[in-house]
Protein backbone atom coordinates (compact mmCIF):
# COMPACT_ATOMS: atom_id res chain seq x y z
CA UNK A 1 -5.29 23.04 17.26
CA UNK A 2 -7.10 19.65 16.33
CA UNK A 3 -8.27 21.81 13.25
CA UNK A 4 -4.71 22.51 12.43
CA UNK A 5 -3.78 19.25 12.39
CA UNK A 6 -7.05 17.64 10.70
CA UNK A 7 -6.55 20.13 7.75
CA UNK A 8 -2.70 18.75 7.36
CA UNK A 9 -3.56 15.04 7.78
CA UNK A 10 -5.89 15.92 4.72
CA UNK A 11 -3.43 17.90 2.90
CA UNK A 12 -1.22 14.52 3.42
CA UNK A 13 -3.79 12.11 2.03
CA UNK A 14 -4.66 14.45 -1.31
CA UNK A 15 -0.63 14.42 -1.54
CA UNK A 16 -0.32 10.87 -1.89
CA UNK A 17 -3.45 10.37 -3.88
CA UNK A 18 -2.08 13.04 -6.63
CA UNK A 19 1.04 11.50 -6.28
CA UNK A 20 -0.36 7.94 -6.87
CA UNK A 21 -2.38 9.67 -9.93
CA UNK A 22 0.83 11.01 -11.46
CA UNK A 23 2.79 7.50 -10.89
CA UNK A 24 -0.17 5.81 -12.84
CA UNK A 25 -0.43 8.24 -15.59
CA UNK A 26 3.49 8.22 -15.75
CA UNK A 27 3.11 4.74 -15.98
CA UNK A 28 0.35 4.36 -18.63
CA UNK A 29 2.22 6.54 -21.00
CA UNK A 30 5.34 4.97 -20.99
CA UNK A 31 3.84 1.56 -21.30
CA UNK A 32 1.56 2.87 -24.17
CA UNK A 33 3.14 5.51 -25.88
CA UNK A 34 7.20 4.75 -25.78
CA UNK A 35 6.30 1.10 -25.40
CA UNK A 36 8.94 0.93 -22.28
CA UNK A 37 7.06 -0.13 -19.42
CA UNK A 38 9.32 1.35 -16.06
CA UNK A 39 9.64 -1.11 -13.89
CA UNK A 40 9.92 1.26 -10.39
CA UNK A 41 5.99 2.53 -11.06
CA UNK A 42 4.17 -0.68 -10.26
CA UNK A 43 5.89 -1.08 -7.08
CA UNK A 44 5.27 2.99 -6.30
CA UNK A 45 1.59 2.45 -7.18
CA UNK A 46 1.00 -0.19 -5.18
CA UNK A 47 2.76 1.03 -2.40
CA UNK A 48 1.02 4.87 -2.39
CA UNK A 49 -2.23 3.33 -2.87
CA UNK A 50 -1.77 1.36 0.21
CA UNK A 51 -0.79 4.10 1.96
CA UNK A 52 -3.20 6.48 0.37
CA UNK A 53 -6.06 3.83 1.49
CA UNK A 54 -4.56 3.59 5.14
CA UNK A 55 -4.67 7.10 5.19
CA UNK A 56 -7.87 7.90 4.58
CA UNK A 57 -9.51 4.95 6.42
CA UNK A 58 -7.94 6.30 9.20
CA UNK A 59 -8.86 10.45 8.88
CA UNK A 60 -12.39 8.88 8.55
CA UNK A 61 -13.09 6.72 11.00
CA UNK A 62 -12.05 9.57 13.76
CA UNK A 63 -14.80 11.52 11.74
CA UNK A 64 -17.34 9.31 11.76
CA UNK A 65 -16.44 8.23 15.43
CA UNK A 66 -17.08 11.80 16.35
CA UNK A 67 -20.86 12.30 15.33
């Protein structure tokens, strides 16, 4: 069961990584290429990256506080 839920708390944290990644590139190429910076992707960045941080902080301490 704690297997279960281990594997999904991962599954979370590579979801908001990739969706941080897609933000940024999304980001980058409108800045770059259309010259149109959006102004909703900083604040979506920053916030998944927080979260993305938390996340995984969190998912590895329990690991490392088991061995």
């Amino acid at each position: 069961m704690f297997k279960l839920l281990r594997r999904g708390a991962d599954v979370i944290g590579v979801i908001l990584f990739a969706l941080l990644f897609l933000v940024f590139v999304v980001q980058v190429t409108a800045r770059f290429a259309f010259n149109q910076p959006l102004p909703w992707t900083d604040e979506a960045a920053i916030i998944l990256y927080l979260w993305a941080v938390l996340w995984g902080a969190r998912s590895e301490e329990r690991r490392v506080g088991k061995e």
